[in-house]
PDB file of N, CA and C in Angstrom:
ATOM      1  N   UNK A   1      91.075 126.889 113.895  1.00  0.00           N
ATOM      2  CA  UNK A   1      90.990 125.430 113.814  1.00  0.00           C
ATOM      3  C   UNK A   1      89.880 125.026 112.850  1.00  0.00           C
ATOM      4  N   UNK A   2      89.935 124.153 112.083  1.00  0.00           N
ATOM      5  CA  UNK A   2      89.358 123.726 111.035  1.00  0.00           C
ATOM      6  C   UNK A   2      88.938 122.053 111.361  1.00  0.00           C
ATOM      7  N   UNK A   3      87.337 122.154 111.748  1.00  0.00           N
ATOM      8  CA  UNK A   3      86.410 120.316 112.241  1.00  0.00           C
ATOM      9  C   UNK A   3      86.342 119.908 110.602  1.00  0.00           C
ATOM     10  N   UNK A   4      86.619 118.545 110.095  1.00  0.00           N
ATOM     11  CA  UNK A   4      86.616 118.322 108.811  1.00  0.00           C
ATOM     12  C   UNK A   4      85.391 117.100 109.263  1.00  0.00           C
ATOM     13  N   UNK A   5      84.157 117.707 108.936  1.00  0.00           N
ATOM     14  CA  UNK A   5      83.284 116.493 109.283  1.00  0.00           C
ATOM     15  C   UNK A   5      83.199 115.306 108.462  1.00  0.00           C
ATOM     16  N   UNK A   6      83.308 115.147 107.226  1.00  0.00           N
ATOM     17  CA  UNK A   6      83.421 114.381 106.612  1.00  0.00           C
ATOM     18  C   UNK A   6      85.000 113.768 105.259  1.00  0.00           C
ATOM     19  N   UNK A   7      86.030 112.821 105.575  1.00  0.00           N
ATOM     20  CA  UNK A   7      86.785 112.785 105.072  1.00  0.00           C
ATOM     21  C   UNK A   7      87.232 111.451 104.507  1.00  0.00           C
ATOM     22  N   UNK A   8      86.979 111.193 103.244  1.00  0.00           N
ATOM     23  CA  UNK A   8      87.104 109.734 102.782  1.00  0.00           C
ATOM     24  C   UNK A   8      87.946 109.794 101.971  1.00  0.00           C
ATOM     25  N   UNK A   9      89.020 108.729 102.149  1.00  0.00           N
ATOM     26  CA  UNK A   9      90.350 108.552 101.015  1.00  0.00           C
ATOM     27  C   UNK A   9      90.164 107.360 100.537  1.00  0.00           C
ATOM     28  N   UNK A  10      90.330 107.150  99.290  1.00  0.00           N
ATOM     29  CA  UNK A  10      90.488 106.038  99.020  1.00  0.00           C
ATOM     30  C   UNK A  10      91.402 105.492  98.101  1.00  0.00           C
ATOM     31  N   UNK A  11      91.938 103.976  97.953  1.00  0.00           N
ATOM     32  CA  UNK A  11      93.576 104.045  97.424  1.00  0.00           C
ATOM     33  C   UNK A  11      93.173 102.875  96.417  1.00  0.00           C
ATOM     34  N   UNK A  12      93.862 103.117  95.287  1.00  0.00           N
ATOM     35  CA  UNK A  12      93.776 101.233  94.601  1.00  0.00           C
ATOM     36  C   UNK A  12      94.927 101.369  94.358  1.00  0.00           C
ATOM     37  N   UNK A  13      96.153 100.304  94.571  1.00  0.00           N
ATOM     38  CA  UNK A  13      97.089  99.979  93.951  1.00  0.00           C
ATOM     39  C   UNK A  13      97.203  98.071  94.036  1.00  0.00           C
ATOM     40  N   UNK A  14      97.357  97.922  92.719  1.00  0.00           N
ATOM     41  CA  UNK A  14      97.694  96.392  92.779  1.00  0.00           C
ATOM     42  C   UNK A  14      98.310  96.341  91.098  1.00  0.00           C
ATOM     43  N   UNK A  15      98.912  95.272  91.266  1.00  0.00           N
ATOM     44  CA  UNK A  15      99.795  94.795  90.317  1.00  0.00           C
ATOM     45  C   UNK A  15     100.483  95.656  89.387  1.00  0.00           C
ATOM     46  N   UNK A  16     100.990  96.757  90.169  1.00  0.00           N
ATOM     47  CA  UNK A  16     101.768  97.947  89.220  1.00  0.00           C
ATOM     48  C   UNK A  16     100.722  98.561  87.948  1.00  0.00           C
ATOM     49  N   UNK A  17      99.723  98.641  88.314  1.00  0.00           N
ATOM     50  CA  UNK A  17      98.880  99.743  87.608  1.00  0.00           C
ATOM     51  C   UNK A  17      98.462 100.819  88.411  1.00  0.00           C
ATOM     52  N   UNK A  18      97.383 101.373  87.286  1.00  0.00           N
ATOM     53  CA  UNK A  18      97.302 102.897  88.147  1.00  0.00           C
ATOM     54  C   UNK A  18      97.069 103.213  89.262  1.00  0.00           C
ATOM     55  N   UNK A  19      96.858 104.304  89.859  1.00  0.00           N
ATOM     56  CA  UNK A  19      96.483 104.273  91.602  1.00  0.00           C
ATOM     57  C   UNK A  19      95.724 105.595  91.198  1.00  0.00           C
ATOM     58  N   UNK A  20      94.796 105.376  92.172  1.00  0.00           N
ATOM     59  CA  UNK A  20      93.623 106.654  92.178  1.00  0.00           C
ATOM     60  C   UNK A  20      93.287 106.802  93.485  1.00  0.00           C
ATOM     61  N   UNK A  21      93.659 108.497  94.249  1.00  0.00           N
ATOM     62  CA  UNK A  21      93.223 108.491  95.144  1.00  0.00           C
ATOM     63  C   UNK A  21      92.338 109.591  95.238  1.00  0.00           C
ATOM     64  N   UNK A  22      91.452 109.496  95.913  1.00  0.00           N
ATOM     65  CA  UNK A  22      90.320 110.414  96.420  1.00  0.00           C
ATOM     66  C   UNK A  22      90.154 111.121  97.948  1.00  0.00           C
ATOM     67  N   UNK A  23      90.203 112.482  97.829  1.00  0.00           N
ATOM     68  CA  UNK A  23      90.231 112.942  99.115  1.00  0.00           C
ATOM     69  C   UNK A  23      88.954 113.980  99.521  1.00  0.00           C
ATOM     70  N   UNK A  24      88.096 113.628 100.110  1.00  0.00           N
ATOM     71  CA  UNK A  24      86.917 114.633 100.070  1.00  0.00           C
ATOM     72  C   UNK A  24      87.020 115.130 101.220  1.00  0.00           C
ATOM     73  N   UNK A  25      86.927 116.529 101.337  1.00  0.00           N
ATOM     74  CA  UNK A  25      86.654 117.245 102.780  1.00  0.00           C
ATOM     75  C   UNK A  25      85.298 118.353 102.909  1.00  0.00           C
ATOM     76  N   UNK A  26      84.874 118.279 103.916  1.00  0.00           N
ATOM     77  CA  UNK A  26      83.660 119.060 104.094  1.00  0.00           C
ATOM     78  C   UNK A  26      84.229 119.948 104.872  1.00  0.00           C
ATOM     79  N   UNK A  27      84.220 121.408 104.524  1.00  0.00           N
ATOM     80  CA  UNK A  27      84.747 122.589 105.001  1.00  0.00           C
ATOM     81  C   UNK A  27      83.224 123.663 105.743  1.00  0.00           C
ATOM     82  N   UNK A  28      82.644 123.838 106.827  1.00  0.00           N
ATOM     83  CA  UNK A  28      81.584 124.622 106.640  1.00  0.00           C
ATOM     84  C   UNK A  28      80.540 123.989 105.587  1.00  0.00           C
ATOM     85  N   UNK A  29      80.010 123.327 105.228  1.00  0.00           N
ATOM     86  CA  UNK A  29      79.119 122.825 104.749  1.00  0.00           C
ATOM     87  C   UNK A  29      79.364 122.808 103.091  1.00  0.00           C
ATOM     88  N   UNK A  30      80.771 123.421 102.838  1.00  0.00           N
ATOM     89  CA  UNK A  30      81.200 122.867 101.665  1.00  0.00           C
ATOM     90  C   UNK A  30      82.141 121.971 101.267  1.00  0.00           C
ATOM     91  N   UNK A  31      81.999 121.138  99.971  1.00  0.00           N
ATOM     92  CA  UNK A  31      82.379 119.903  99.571  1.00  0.00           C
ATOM     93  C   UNK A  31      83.754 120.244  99.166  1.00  0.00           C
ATOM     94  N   UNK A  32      85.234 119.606  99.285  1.00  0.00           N
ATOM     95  CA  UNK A  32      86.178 120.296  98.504  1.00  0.00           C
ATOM     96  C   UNK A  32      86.872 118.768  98.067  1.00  0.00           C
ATOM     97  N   UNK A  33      86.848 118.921  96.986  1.00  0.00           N
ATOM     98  CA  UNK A  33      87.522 116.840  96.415  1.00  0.00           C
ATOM     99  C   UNK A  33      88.914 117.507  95.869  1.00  0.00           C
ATOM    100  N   UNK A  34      89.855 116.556  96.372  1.00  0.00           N
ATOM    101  CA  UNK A  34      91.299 116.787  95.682  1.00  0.00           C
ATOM    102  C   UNK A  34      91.345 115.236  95.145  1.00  0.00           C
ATOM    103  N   UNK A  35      91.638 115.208  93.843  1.00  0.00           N
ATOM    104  CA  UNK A  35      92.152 113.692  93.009  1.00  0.00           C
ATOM    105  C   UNK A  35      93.299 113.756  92.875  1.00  0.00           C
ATOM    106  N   UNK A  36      94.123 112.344  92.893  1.00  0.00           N
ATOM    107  CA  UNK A  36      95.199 111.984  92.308  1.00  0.00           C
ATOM    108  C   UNK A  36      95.296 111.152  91.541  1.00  0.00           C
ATOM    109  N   UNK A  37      95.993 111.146  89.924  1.00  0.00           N
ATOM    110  CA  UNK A  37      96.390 109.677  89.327  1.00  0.00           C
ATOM    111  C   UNK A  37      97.386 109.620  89.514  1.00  0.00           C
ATOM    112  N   UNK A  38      98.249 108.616  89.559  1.00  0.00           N
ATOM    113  CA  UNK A  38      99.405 108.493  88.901  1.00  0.00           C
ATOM    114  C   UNK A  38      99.734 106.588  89.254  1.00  0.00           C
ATOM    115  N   UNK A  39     101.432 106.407  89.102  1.00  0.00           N
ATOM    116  CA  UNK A  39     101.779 105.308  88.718  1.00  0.00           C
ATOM    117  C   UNK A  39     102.526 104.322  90.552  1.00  0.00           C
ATOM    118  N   UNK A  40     101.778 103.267  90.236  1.00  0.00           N
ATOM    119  CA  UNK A  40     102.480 102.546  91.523  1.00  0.00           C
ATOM    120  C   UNK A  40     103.720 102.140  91.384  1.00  0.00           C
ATOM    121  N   UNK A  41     104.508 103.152  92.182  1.00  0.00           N
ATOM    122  CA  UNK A  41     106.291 102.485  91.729  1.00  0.00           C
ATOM    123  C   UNK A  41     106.901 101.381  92.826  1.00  0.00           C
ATOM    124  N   UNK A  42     106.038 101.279  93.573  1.00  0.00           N
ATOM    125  CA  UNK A  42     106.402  99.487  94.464  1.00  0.00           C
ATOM    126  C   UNK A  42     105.126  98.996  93.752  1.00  0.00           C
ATOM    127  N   UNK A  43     105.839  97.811  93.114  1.00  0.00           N
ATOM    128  CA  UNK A  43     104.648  96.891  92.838  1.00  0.00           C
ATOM    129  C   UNK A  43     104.396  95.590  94.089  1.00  0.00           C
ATOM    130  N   UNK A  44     103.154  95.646  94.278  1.00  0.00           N
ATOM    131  CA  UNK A  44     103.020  94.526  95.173  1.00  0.00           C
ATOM    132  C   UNK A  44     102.822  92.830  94.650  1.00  0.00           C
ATOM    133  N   UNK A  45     103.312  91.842  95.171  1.00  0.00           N
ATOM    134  CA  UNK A  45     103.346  90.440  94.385  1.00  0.00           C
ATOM    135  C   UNK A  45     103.001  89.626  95.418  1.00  0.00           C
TER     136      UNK A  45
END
């Protein structure tokens, strides 16, 4: 079993531009960041 003490995502999508998400996990006292770019294909209005 794996305690993820620290885990912050964060999302931007608005008006059909880019989206950036951020995923940080603390594994054992190490940092591990996974990024995403890409494109918002529901645009919100």
């Amino acid at each position: 079993m794996i305690e993820l003490d620290n885990v912050k995502i964060i999302t931007i999508d608005r008006y059909c531009d880019n989206f950036y998400i951020s995923i940080q996990l603390t594994v054992d006292g190490s940092l591990h960041e996974f990024r995403h770019v890409g494109t918002v294909k529901v645009c919100k209005t």
